[in-house]
Structures are given as C-alpha cells and as structure tokens.
C-alpha atoms as a PDB file:
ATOM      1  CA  UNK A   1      89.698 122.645 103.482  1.00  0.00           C
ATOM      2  CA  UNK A   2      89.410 119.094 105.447  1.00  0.00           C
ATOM      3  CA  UNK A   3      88.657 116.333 103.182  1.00  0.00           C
ATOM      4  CA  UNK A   4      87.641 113.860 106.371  1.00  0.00           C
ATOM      5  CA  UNK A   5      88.980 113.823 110.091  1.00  0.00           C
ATOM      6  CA  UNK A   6      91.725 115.049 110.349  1.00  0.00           C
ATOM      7  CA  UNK A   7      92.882 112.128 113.168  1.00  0.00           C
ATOM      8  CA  UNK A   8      91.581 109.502 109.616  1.00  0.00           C
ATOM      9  CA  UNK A   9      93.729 111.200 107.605  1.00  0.00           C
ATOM     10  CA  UNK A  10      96.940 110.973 109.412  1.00  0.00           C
ATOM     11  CA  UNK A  11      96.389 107.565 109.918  1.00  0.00           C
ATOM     12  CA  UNK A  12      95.410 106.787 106.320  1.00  0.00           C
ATOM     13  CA  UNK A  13      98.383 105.855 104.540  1.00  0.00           C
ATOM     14  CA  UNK A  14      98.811 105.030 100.823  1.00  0.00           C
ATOM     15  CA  UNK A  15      99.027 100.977 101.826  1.00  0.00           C
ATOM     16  CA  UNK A  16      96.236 101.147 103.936  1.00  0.00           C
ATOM     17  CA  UNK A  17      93.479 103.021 101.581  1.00  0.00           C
ATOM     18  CA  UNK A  18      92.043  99.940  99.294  1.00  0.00           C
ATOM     19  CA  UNK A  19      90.760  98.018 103.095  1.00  0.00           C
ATOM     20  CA  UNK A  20      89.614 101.414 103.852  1.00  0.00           C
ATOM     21  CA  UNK A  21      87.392 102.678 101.536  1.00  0.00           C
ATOM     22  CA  UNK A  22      86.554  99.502 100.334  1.00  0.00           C
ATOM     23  CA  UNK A  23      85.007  98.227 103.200  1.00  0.00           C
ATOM     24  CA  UNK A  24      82.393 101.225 103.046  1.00  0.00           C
ATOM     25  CA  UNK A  25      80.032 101.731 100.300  1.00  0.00           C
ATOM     26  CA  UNK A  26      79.837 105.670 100.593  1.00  0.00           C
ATOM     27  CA  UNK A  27      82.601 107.129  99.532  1.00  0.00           C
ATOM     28  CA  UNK A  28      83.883 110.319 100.974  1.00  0.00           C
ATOM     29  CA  UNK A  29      85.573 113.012  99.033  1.00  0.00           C
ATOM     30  CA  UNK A  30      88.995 111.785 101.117  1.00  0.00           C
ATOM     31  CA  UNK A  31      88.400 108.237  99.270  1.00  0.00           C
ATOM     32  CA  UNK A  32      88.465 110.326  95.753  1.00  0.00           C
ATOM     33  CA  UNK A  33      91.244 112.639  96.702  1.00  0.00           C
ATOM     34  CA  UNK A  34      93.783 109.221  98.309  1.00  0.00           C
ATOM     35  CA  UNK A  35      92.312 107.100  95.160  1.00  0.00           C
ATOM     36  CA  UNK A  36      93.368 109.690  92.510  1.00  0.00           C
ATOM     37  CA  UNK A  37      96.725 109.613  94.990  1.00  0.00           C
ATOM     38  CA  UNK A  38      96.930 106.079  94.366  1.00  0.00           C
ATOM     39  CA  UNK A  39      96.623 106.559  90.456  1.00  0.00           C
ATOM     40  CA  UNK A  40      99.101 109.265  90.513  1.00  0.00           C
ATOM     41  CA  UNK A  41     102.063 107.154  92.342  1.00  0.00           C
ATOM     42  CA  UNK A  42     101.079 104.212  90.024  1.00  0.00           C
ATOM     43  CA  UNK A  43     101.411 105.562  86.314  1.00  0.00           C
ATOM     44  CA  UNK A  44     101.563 109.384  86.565  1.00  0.00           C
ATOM     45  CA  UNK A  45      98.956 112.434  85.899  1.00  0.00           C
ATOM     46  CA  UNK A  46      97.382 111.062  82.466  1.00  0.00           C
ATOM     47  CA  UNK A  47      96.003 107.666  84.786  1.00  0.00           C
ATOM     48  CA  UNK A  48      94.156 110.391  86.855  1.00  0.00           C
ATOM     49  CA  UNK A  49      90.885 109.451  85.250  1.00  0.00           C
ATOM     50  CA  UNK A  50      87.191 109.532  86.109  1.00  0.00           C
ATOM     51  CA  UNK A  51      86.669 105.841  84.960  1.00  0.00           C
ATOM     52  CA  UNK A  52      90.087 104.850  86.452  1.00  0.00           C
ATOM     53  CA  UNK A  53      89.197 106.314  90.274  1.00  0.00           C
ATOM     54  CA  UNK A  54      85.634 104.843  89.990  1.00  0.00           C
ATOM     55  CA  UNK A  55      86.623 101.576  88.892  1.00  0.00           C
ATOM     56  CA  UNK A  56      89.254 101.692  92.080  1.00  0.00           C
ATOM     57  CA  UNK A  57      86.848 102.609  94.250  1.00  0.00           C
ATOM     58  CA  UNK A  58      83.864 100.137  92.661  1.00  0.00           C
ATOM     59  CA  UNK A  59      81.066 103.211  92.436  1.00  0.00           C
ATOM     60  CA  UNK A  60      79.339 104.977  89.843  1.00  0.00           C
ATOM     61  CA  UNK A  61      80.115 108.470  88.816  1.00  0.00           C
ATOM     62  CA  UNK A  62      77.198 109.584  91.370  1.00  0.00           C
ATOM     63  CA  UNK A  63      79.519 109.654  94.535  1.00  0.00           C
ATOM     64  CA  UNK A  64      81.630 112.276  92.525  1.00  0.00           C
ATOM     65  CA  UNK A  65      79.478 114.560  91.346  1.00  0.00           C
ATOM     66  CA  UNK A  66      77.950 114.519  94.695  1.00  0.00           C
ATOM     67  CA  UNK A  67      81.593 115.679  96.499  1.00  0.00           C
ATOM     68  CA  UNK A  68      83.175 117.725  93.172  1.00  0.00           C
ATOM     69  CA  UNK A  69      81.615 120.039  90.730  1.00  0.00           C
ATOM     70  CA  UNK A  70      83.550 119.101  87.532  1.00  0.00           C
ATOM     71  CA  UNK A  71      86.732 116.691  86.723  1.00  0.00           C
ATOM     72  CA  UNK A  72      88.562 120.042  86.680  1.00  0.00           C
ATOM     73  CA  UNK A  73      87.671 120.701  90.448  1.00  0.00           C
ATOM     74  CA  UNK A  74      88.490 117.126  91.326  1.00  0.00           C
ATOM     75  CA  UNK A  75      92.227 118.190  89.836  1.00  0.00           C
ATOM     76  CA  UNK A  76      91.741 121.482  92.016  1.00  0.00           C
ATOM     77  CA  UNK A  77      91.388 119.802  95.291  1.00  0.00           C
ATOM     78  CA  UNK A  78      93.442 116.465  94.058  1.00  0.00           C
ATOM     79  CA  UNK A  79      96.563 119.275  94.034  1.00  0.00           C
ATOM     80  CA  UNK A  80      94.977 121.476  97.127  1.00  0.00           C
ATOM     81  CA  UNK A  81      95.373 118.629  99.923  1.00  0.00           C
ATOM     82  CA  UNK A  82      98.768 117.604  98.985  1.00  0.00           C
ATOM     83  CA  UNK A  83      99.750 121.609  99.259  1.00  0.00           C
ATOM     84  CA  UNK A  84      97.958 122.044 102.598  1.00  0.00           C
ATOM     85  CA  UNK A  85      96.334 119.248 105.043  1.00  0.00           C
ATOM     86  CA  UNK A  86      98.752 116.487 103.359  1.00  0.00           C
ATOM     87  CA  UNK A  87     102.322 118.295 104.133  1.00  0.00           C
ATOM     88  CA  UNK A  88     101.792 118.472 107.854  1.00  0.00           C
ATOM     89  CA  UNK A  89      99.651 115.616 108.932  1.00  0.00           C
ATOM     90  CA  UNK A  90     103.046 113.376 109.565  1.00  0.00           C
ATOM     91  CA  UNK A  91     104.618 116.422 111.958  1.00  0.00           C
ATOM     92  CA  UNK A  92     101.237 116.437 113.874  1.00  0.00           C
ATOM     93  CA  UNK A  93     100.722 112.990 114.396  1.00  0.00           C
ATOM     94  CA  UNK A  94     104.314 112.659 115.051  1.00  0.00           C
ATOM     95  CA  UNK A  95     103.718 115.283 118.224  1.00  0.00           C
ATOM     96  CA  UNK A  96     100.588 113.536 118.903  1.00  0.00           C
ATOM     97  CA  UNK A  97     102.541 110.637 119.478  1.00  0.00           C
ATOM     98  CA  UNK A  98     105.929 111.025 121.053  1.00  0.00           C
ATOM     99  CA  UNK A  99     105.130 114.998 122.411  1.00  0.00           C
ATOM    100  CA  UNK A 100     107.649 117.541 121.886  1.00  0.00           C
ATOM    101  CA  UNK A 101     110.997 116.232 121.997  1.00  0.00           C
ATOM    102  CA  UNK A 102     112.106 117.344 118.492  1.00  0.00           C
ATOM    103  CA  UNK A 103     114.726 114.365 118.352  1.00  0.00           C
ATOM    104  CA  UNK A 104     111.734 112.035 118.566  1.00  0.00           C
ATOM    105  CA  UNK A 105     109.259 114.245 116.199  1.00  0.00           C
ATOM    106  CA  UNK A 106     111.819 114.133 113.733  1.00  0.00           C
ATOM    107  CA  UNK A 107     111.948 110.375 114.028  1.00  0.00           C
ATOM    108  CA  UNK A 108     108.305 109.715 113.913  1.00  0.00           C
ATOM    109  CA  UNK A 109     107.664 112.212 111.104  1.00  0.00           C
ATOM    110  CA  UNK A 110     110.200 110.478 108.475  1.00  0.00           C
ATOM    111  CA  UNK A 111     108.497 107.115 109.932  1.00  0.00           C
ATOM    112  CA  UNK A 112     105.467 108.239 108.910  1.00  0.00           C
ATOM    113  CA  UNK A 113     106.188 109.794 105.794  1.00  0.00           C
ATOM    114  CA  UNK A 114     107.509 106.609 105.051  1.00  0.00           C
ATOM    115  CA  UNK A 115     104.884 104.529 105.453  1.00  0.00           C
ATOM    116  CA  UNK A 116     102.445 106.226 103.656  1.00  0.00           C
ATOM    117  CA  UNK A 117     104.718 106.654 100.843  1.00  0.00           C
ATOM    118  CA  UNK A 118     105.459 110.116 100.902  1.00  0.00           C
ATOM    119  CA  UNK A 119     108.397 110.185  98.764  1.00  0.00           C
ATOM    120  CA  UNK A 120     106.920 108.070  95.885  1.00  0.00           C
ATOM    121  CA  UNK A 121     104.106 110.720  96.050  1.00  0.00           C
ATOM    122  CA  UNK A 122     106.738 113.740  95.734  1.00  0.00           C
ATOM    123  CA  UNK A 123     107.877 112.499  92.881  1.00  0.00           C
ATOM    124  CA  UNK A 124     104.522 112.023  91.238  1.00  0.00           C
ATOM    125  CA  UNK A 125     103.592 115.587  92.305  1.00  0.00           C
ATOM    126  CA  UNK A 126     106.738 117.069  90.743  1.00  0.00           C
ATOM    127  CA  UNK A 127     106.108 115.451  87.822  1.00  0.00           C
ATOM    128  CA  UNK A 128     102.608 116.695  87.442  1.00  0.00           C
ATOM    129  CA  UNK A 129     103.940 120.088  87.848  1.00  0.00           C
ATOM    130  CA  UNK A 130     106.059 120.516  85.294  1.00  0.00           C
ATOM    131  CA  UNK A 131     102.585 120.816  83.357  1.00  0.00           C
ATOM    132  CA  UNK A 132      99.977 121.929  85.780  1.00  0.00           C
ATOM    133  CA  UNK A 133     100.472 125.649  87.777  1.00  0.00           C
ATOM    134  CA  UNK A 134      97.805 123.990  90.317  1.00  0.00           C
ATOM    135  CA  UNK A 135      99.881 121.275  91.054  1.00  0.00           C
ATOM    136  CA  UNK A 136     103.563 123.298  90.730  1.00  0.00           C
ATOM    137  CA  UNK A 137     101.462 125.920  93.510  1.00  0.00           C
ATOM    138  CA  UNK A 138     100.917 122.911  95.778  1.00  0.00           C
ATOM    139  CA  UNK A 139     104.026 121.819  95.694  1.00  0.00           C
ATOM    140  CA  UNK A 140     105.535 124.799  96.347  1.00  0.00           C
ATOM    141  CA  UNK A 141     103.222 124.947  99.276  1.00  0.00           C
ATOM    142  CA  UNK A 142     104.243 121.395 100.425  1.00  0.00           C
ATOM    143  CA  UNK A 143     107.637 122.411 100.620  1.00  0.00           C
ATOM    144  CA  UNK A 144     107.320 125.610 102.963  1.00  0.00           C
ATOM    145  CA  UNK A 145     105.936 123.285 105.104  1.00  0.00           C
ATOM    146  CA  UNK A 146     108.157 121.077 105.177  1.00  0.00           C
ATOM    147  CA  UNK A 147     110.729 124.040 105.155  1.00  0.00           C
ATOM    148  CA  UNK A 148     109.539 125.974 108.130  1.00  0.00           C
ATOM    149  CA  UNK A 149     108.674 122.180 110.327  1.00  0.00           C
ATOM    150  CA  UNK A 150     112.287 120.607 109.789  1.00  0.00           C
ATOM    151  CA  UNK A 151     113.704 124.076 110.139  1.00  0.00           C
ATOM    152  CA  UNK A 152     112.326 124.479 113.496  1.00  0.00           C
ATOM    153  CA  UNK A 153     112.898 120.853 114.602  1.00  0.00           C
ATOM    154  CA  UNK A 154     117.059 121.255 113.954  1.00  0.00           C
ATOM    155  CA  UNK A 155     116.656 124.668 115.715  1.00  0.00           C
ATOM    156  CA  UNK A 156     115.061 122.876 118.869  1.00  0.00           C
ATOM    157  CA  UNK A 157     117.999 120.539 118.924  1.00  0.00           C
ATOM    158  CA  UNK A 158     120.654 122.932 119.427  1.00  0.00           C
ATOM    159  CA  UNK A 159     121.537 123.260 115.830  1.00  0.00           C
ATOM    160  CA  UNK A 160     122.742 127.287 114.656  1.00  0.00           C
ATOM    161  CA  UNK A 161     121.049 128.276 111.830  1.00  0.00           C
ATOM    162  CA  UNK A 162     123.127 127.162 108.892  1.00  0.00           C
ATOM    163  CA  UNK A 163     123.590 123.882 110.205  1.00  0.00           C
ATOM    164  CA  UNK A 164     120.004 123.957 110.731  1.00  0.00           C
ATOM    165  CA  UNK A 165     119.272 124.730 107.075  1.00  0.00           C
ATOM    166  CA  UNK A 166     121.703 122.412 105.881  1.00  0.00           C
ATOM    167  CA  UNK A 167     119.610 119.435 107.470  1.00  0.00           C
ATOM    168  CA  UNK A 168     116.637 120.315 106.318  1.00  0.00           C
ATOM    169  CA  UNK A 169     118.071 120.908 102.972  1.00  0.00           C
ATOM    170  CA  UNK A 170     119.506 117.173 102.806  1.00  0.00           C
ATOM    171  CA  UNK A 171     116.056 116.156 104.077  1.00  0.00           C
ATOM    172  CA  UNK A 172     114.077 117.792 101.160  1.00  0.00           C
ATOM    173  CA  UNK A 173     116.244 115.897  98.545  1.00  0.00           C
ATOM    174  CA  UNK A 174     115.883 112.876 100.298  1.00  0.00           C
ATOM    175  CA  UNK A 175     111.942 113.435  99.908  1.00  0.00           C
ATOM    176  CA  UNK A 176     111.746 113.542  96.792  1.00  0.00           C
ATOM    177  CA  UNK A 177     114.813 111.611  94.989  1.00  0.00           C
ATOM    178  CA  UNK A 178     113.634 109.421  92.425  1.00  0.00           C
ATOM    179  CA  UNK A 179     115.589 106.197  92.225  1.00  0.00           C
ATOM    180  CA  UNK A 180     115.687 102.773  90.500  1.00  0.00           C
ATOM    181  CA  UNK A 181     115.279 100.317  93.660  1.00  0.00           C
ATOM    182  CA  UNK A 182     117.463  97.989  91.598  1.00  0.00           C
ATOM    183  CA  UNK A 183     120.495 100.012  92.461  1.00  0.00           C
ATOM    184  CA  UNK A 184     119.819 100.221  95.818  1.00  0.00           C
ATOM    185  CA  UNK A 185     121.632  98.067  97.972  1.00  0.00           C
ATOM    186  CA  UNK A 186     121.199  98.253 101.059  1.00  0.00           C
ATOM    187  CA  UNK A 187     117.980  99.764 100.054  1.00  0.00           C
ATOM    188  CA  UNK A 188     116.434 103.066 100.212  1.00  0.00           C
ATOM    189  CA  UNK A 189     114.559 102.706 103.415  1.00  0.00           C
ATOM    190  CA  UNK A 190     118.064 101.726 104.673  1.00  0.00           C
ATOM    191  CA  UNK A 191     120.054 104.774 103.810  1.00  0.00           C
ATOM    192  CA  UNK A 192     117.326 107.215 104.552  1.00  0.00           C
ATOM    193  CA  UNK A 193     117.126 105.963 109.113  1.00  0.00           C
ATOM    194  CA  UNK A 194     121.480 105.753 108.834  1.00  0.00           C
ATOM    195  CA  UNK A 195     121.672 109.121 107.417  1.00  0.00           C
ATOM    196  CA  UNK A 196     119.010 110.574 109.749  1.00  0.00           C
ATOM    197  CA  UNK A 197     120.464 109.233 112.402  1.00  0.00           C
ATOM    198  CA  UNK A 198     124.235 108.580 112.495  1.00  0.00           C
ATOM    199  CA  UNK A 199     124.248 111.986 110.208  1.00  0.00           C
ATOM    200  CA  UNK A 200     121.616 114.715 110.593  1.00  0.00           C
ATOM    201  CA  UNK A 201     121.227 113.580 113.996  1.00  0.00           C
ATOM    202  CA  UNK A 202     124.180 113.204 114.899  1.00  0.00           C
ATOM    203  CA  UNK A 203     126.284 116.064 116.998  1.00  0.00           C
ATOM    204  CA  UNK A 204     123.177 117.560 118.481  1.00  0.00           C
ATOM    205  CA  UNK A 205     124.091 120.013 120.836  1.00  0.00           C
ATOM    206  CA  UNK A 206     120.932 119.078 122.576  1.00  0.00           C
ATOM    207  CA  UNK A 207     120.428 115.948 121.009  1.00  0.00           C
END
C-alpha cells in the first residue's frame, strides 16, 4: 500500500517532515503515518495519540477519519509502512542515485538511513513490539528486507557467502543498537562510516 509518491517518501526524512507537512493545509495519510513516526521516536508507543498527531500536524480530527477508519487502523498502517514501503525506500533511492555499483549503494543506503533517522526508529519499533503482534510482524518484515538487500549487496562485491552474512549481520545490530550518546565519543555517526568502511568494506574482492 503507498501512503504518497513513492519518489516523496524517499526523500522525506524524519528532520525534514514538520516544513513539510506544515507548509500544506491538507494533510495526506503519509503526514499521519511520518507524524505518528515522529511521536514514536520521541516518547515511545503510549505518545501515539489522536490528540498528540493532530496537535503536531495543527488539524482537526476530520483529516483522519477522512484517510483511516478507526485509531486501531491508524496503528494497522502506522506498523504496515515501516514493514513494507519504509524498509526499502533507502536501497532504492540509493540505486536511483549512484546506479548499481553495490560499493556505492551500500554507501548511500546507510547515508540515508541515517539521515532520516532510521536507527532511532528501529529502536522505537522494537520496543512497540514487545507488546503489539502488528508491530513485532512489521518488524520482522523490515528485517527480511534488510536481510535479503545487504545480503545481496556483500554478494555483488565479491564476498562468499558467510562472509557475506557476517556483514550484514554486523549491519543489523548496528541498526538498531540503542545507546546513551553520552558515552559515545567519537560519536555514533562516527563509528558507524569507520566500521563500514575501513571494516565491512574493507577486503572486497571486488571492492
């Protein structure tokens, strides 16, 4: 199921969404899903509120009823993005823009993923899980994705299948590692491009 175009969504990152949607008074059922996103990252499942996501978007309750049948459906879809669309918009617009070199797509994709807060959304997703069998099914979904994209990227580059699996493995943790920032020095954002690319990246046989 889309939930806007698909090129809007792979630009849209977390940072980005308040100048967004703001800036248009129709709200599309993207806005809902990346607000209750928003909520999510910020204080967990229990912010996900229908007062909290129109008071962050500055609308009535009309908009949502218009886009979602009940608050329960909003959860439905909330969890169905991340599980689908969500997990491989950053390999696609990393091919869209650096083409197939997997070195490069691998590059772009963790830049993107990045910047639109990926891993601070992994977490919050995880979290939900542990109580919701919508959300632990989209995250299960999110990682196959993931699985079968970085799997086939470390193939491309040479890489035998173990070694392969190995990367993607130290990838997935990466992901999703929840960490106090405070202990992080050099910071996170740091660690994560040396160890992708003086260590995953590094030995290549086609790299």
């Amino acid at each position: 199921m889309c939930y806007g175009k698909r090129q809007v969504c792979s630009r849209l990152t977390i940072q980005r969404f308040r100048n967004y949607a703001m800036g248009r008074k129709s709200k599309t059922k993207a806005d809902w899903v990346q607000a209750g996103q928003l909520l999510l990252i910020e204080r967990g499942i229990d912010a996900v509120k229908l007062h909290c996501l129109t008071k962050k978007l500055n609308v009535s309750t009309g908009s949502f009823y218009h886009h979602f049948k009940s608050f329960d459906n909003y959860l439905g879809s909330l969890a169905e993005f991340y599980g689908s669309e969500q997990a491989q918009l950053p390999f696609d617009e990393a091919q869209r823009r650096v083409g197939n070199d997997p070195a490069l797509q691998l590059r772009e994709a963790t830049t993107i993923f990045g910047v639109g807060s990926g891993r601070q959304l992994n977490i919050a997703m995880r979290s939900w899980a542990q109580g919701d069998q919508r959300a632990a099914a989209a995250v299960q979904r999110y990682d196959e994705v993931l699985i079968n994209n970085l799997d086939d990227m470390f193939a491309a580059l040479g890489f035998d299948k173990i070694a392969a699996k190995s990367r993607t493995l130290i990838m997935m943790g990466l992901a999703s590692v929840d960490l106090d920032p405070e202990l992080l020095d050099p910071g996170f954002g740091e660690r994560w491009v040396y160890i992708r690319d003086q260590l995953i990246l590094s030995g290549a046989p086609q790299g």
